[in-house]
N, C-alpha and C. Protein backbone atom coordinates (compact mmCIF):
# COMPACT_ATOMS: atom_id res chain seq x y z
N UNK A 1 0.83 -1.19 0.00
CA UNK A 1 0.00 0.00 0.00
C UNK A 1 0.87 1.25 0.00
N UNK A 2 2.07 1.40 0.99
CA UNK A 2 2.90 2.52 0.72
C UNK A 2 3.50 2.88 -0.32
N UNK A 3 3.83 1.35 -1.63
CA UNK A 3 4.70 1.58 -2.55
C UNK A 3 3.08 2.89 -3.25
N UNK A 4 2.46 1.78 -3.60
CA UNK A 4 0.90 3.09 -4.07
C UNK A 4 1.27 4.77 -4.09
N UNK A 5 0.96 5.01 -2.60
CA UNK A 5 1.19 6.32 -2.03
C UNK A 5 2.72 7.04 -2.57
N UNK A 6 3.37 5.79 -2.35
CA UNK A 6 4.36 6.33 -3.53
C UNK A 6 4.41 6.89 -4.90
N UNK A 7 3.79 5.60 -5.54
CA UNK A 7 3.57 5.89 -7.18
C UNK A 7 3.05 6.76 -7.52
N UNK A 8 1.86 7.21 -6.67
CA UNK A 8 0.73 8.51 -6.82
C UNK A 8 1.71 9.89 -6.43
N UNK A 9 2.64 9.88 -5.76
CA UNK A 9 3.06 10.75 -5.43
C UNK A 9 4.06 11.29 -6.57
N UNK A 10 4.88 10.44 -6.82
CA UNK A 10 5.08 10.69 -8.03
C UNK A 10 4.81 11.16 -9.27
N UNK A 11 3.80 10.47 -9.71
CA UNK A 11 3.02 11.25 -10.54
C UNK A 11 2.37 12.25 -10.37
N UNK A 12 1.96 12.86 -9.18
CA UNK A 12 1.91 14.02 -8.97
C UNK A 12 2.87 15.30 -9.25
N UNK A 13 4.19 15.00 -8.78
CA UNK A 13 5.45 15.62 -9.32
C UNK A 13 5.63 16.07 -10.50
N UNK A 14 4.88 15.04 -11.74
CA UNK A 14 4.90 14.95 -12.65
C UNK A 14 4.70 16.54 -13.60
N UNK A 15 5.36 17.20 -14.59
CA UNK A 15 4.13 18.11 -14.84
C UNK A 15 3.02 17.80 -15.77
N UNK A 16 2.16 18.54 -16.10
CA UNK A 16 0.56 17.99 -16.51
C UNK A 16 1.30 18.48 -18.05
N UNK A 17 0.21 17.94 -19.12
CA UNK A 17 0.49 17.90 -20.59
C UNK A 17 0.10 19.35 -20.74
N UNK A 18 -0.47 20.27 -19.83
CA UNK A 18 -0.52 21.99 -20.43
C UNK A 18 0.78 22.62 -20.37
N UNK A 19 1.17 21.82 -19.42
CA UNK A 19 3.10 22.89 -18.82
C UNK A 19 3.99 22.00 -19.15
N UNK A 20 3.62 20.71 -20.02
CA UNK A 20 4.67 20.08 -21.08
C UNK A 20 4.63 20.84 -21.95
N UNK A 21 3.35 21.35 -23.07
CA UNK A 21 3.65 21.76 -23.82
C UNK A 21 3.79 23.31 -23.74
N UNK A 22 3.59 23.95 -22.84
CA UNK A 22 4.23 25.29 -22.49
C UNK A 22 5.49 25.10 -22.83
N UNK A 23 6.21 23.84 -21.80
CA UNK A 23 7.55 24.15 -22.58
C UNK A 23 8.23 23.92 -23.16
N UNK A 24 7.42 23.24 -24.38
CA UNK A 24 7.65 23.18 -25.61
C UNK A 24 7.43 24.27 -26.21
N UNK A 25 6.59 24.87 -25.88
CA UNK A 25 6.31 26.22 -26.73
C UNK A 25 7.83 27.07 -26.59
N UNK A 26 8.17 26.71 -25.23
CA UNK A 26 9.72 28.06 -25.20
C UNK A 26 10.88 27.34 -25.50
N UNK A 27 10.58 26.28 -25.32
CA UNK A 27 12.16 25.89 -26.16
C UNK A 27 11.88 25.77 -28.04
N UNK A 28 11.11 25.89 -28.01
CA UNK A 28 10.82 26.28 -29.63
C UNK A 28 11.10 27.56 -30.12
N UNK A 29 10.40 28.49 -29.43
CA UNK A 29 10.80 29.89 -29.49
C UNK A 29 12.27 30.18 -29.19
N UNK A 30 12.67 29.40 -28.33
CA UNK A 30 14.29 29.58 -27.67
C UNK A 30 15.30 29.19 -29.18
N UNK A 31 14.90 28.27 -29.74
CA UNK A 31 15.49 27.63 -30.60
C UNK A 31 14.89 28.34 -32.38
N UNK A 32 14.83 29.26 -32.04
CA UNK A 32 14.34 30.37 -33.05
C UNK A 32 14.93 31.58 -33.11
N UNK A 33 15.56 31.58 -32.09
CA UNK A 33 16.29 33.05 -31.69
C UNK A 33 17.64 33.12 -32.51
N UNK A 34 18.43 33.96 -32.94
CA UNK A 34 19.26 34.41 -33.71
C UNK A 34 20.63 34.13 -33.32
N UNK A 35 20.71 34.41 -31.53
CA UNK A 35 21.20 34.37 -31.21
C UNK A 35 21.94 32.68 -29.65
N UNK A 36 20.95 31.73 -30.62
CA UNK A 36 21.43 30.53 -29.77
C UNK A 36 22.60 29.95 -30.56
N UNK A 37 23.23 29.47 -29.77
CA UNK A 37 24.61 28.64 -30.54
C UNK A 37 23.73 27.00 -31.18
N UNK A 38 25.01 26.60 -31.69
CA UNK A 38 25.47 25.51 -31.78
C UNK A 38 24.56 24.33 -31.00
N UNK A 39 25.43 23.93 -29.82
CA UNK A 39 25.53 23.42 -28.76
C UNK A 39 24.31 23.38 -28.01
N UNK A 40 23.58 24.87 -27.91
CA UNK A 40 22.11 25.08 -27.42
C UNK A 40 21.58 24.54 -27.91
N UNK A 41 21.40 24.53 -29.53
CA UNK A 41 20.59 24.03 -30.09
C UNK A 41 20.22 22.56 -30.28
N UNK A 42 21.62 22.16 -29.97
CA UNK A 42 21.31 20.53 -29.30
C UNK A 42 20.92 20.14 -28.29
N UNK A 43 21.13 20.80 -27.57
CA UNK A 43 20.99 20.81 -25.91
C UNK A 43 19.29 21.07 -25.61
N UNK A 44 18.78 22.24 -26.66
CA UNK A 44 16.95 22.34 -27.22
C UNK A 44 16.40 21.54 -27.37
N UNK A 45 17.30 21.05 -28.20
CA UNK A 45 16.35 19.90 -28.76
C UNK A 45 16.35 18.78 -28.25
N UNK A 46 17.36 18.05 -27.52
CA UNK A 46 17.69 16.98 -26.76
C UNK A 46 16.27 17.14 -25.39
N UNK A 47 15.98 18.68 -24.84
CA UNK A 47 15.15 18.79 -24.11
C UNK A 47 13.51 18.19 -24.86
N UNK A 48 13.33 18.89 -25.84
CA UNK A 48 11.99 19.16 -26.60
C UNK A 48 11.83 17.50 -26.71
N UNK A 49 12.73 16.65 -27.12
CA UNK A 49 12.67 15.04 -26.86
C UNK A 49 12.24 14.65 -26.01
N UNK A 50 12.45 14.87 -24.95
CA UNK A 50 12.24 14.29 -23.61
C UNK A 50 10.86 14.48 -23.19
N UNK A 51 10.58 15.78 -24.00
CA UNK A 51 9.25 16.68 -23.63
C UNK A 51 7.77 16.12 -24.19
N UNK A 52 8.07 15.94 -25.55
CA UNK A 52 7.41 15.25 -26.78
C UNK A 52 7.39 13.82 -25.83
N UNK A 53 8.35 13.11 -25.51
CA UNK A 53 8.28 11.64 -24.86
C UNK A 53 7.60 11.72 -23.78
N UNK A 54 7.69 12.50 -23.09
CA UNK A 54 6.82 12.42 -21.76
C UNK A 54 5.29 12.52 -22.05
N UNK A 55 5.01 13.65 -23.19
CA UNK A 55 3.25 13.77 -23.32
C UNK A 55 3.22 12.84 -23.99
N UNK A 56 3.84 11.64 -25.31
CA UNK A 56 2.92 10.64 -25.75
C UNK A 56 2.96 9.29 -24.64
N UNK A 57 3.62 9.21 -23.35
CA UNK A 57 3.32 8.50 -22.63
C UNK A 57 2.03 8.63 -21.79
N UNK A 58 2.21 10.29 -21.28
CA UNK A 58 1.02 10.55 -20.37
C UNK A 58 -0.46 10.49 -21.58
N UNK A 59 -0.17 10.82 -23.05
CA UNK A 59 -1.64 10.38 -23.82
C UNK A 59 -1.63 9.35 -23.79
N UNK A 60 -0.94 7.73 -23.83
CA UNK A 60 -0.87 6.62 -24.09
C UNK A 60 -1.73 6.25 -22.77
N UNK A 61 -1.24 6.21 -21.78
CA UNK A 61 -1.85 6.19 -20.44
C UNK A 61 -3.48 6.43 -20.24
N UNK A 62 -3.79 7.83 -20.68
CA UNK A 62 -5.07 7.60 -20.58
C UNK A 62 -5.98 7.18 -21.51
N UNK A 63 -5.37 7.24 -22.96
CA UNK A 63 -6.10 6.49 -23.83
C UNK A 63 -6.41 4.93 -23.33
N UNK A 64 -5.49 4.08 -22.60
CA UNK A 64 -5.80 2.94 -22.12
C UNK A 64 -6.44 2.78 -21.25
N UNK A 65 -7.21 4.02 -20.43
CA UNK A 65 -7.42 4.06 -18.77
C UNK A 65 -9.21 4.52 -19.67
N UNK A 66 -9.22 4.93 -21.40
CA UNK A 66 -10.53 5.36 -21.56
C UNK A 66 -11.68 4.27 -21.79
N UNK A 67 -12.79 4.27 -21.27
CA UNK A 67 -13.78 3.15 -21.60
C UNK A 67 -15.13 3.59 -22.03
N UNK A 68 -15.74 2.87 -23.13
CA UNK A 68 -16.99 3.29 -23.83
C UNK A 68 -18.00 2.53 -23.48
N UNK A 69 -19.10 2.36 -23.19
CA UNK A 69 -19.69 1.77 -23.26
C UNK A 69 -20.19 0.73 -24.55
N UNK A 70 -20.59 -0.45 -25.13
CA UNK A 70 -21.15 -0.62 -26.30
C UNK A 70 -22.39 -0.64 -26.36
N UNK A 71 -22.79 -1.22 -27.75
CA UNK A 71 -24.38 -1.47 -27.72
C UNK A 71 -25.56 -2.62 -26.35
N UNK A 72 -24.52 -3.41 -25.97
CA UNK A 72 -25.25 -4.09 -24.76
C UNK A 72 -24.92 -3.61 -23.74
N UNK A 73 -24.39 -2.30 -23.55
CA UNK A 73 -24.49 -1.34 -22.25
C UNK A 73 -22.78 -2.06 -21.13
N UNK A 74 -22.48 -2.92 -22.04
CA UNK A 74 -21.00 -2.99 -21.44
C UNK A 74 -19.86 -1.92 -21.66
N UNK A 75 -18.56 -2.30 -20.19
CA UNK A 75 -17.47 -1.28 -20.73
C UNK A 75 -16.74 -1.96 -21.53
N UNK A 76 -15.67 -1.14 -22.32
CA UNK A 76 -14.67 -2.14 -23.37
C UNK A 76 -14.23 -0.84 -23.49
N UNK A 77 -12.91 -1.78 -23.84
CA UNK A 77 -11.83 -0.24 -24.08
C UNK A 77 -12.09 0.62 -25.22
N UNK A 78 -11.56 1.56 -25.07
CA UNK A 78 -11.85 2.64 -26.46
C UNK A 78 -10.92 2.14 -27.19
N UNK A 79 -11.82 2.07 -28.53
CA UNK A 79 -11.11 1.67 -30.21
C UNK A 79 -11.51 0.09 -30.18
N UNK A 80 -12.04 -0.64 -29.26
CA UNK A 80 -11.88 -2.29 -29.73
C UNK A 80 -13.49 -2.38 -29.85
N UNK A 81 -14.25 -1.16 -30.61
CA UNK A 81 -15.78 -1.88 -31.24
C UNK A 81 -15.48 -2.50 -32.00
């Protein structure tokens, strides 16, 4: 039960997919500027990876956590009508 309280806690830590892609939005803009090197620009983008990876996990997650009902009023996962 503590590991739980753990896991939840964690994911709480987490940030949410609005302030992932916030900051995606500024390392995009960051990586637009005139004045970034080289090196930044790997260093941008190496971030924006991590960033992009984190929201198609957290969409993957709840796409599997989504349930529809069907025509005989059962649940079943979303996409397997």
């Amino acid at each position: 039960m503590e590991e739980a309280k753990m896991a939840g806690g964690a994911e709480a830590d987490e940030p949410s997919l609005e302030e992932n892609f916030k900051e995606l939005d500024a390392i995009i803009g960051r990586m637009q500027e005139r004045d970034v090197t080289l090196e930044e620009s790997f260093a941008l983008y190496e971030q924006g990876i991590r960033k992009l990876k984190a929201c198609q996990e957290k969409i993957d997650s709840v796409e599997k956590k989504m349930l529809v009902l069907n025509e005989q009023g059962e649940l079943e996962a979303f996409g397997e009508s």
